[in-house]
C-alpha atoms as a PDB file:
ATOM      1  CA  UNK A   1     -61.853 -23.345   3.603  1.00  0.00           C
ATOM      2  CA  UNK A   2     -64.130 -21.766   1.257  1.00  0.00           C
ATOM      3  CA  UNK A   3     -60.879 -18.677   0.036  1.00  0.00           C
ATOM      4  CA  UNK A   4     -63.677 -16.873  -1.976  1.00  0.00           C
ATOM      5  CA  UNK A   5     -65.709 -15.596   0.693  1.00  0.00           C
ATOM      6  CA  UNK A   6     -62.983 -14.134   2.301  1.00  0.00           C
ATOM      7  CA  UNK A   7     -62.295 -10.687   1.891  1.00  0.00           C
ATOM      8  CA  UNK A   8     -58.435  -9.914   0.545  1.00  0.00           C
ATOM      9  CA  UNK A   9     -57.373  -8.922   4.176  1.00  0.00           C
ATOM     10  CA  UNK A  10     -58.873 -11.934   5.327  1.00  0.00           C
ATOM     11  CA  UNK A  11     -57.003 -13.911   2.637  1.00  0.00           C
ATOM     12  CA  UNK A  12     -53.631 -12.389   3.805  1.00  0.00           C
ATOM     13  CA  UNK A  13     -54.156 -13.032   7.197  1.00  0.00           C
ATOM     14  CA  UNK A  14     -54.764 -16.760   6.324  1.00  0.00           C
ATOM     15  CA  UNK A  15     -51.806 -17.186   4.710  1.00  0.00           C
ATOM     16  CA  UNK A  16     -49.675 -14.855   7.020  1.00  0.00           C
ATOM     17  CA  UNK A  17     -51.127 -17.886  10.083  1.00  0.00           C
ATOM     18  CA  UNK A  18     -49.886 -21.155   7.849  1.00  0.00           C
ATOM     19  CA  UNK A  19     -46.599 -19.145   6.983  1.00  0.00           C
ATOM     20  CA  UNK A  20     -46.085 -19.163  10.747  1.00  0.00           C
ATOM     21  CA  UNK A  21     -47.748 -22.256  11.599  1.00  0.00           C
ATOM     22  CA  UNK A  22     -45.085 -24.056   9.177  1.00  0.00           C
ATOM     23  CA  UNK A  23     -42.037 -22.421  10.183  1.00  0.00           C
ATOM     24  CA  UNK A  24     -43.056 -23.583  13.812  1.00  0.00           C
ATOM     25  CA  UNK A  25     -43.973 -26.961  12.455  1.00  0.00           C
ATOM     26  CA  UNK A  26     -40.268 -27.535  10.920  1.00  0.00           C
ATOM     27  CA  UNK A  27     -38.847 -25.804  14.144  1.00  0.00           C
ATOM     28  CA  UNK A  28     -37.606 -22.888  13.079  1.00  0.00           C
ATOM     29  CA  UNK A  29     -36.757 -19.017  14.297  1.00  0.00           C
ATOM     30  CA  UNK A  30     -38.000 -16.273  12.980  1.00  0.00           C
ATOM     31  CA  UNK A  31     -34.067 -15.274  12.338  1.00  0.00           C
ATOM     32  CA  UNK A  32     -33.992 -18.793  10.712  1.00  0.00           C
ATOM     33  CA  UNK A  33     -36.422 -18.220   8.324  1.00  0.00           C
ATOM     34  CA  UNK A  34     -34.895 -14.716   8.024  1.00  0.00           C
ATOM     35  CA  UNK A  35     -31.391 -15.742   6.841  1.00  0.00           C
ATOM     36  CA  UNK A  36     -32.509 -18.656   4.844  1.00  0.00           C
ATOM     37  CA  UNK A  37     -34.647 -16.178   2.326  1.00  0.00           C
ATOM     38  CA  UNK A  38     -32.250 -13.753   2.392  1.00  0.00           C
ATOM     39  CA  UNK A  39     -34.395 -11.078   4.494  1.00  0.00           C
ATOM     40  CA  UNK A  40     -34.458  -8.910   7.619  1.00  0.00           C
ATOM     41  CA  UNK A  41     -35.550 -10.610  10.767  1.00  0.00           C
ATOM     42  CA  UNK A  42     -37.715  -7.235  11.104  1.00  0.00           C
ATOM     43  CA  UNK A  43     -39.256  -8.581   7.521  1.00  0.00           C
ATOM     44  CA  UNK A  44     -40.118 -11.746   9.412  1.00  0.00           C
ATOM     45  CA  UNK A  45     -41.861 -10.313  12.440  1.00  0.00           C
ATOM     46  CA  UNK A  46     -43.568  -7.539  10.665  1.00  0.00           C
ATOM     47  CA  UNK A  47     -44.928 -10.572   7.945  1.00  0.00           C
ATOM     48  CA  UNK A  48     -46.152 -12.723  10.833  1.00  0.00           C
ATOM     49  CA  UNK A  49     -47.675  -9.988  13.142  1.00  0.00           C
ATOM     50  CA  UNK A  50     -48.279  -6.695  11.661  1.00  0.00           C
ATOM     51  CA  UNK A  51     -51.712  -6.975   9.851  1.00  0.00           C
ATOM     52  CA  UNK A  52     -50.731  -3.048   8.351  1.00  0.00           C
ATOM     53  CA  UNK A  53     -47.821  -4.673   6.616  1.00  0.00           C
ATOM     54  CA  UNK A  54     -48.414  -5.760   2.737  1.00  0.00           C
ATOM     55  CA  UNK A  55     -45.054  -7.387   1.545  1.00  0.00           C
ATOM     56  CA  UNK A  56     -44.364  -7.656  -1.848  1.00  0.00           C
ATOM     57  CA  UNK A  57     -44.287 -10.502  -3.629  1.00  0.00           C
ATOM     58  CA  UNK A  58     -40.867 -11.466  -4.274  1.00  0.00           C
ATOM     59  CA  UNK A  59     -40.596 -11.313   0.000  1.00  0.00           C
ATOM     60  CA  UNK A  60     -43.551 -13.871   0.143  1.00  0.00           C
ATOM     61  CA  UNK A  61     -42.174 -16.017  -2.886  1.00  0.00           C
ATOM     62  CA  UNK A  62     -39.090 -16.193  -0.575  1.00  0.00           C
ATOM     63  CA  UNK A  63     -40.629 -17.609   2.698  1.00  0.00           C
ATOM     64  CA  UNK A  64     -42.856 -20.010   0.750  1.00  0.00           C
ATOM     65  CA  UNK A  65     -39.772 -21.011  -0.956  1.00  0.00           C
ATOM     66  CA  UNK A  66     -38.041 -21.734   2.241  1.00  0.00           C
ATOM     67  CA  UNK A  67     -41.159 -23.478   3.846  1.00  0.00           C
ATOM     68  CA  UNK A  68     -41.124 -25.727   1.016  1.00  0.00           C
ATOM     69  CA  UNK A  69     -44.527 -24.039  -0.056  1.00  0.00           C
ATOM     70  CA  UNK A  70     -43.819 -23.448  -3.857  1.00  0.00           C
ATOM     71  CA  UNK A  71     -45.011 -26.454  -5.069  1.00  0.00           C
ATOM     72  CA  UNK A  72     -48.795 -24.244  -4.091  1.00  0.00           C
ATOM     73  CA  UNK A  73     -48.142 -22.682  -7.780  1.00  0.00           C
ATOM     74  CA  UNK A  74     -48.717 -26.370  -9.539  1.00  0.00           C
ATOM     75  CA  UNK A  75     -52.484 -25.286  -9.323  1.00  0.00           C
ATOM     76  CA  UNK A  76     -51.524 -22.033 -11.137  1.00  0.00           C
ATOM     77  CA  UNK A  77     -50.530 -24.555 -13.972  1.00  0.00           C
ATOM     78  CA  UNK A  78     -53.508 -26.017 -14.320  1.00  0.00           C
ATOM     79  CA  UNK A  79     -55.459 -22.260 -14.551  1.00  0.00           C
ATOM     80  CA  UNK A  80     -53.298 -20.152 -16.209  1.00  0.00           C
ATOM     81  CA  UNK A  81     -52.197 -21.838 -19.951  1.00  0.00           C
ATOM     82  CA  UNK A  82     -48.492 -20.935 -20.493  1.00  0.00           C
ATOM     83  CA  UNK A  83     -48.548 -18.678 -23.832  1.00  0.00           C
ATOM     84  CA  UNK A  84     -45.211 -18.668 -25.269  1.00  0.00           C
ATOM     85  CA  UNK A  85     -44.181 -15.610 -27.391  1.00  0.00           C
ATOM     86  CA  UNK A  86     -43.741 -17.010 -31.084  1.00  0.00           C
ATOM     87  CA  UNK A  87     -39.891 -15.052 -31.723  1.00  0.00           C
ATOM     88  CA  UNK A  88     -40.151 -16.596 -35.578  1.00  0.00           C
ATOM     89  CA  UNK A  89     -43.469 -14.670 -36.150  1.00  0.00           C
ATOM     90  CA  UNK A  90     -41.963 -11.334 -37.693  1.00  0.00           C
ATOM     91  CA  UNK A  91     -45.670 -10.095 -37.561  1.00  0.00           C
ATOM     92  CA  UNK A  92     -46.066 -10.632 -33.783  1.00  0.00           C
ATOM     93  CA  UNK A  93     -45.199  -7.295 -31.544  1.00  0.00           C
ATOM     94  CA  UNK A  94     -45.349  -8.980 -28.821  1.00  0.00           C
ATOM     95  CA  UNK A  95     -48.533  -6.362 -27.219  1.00  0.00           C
ATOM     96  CA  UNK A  96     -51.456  -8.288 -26.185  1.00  0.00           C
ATOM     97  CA  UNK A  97     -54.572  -5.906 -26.564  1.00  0.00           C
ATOM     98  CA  UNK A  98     -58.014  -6.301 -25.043  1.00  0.00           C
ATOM     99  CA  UNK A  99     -59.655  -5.325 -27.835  1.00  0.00           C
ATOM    100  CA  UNK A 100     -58.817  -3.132 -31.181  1.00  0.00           C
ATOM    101  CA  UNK A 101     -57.994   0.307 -31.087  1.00  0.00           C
ATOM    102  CA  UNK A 102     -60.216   2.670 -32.732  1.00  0.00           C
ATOM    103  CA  UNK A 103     -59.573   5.930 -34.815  1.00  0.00           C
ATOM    104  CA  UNK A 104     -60.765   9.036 -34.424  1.00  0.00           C
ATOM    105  CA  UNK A 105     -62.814  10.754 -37.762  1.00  0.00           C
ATOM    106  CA  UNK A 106     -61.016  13.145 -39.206  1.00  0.00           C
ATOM    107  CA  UNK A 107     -62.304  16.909 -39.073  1.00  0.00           C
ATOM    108  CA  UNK A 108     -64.113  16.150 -43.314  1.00  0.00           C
ATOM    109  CA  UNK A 109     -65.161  13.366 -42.211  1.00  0.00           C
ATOM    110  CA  UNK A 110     -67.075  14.450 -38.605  1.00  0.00           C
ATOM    111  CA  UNK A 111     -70.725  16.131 -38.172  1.00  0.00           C
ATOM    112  CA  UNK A 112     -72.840  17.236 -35.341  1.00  0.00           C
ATOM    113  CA  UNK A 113     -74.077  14.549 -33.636  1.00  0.00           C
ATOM    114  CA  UNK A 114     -70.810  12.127 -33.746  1.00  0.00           C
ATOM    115  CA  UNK A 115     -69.394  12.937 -30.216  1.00  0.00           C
ATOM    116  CA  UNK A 116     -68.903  10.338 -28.176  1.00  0.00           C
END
């Protein structure tokens, strides 16, 4: 399956089907599944058949976990470097930026034309 032609709903409803498929694959209830990560049984059913639902992440990090899915974030690994914060760097603040902030002229040193 090709995931970036698929539109985000689309995506979601893919992964909502294999959550299912695998719980029913391993033979279990939705109130299995339900007590195992720690959530509502109503979580469970509205995650496999409401399309309206959107759970958050820490409820889908929960079923994967049970399902034995986590091991899906190995690829993540291999994407997304692991940046450590340096805590001996005095200098660092910590704040990542985008790009440098930029000052605004002061009211000597700004003439018609330099509005932005």
């Amino acid at each position: 399956m090709n995931w970036l032609f698929l539109t985000d709903d689309a995506v979601i409803a893919e992964l909502r089907e294999r959550c299912r498929s695998e719980r029913l694959l391993q033979n279990m209830t939705q109130e299995d599944l339900a007590t195992r990560a720690g959530l509502g049984i109503n979580t469970i059913r509205r995650f496999e058949g409401d399309d309206s639902y959107s759970p958050s992440l820490k409820t889908f990090t929960r079923i994967i976990r049970v399902l034995g899915g986590l091991d899906v974030l190995d690829v993540l690994e291999q994407i997304l470097p692991e940046r450590p914060l340096d805590p001996l760097n005095p200098d660092a603040s910590g704040r990542l930026r985008a790009s440098p902030t930029t000052t605004k002229p002061t009211a000597s040193e700004w003439a018609w034309g330099d509005q932005q």
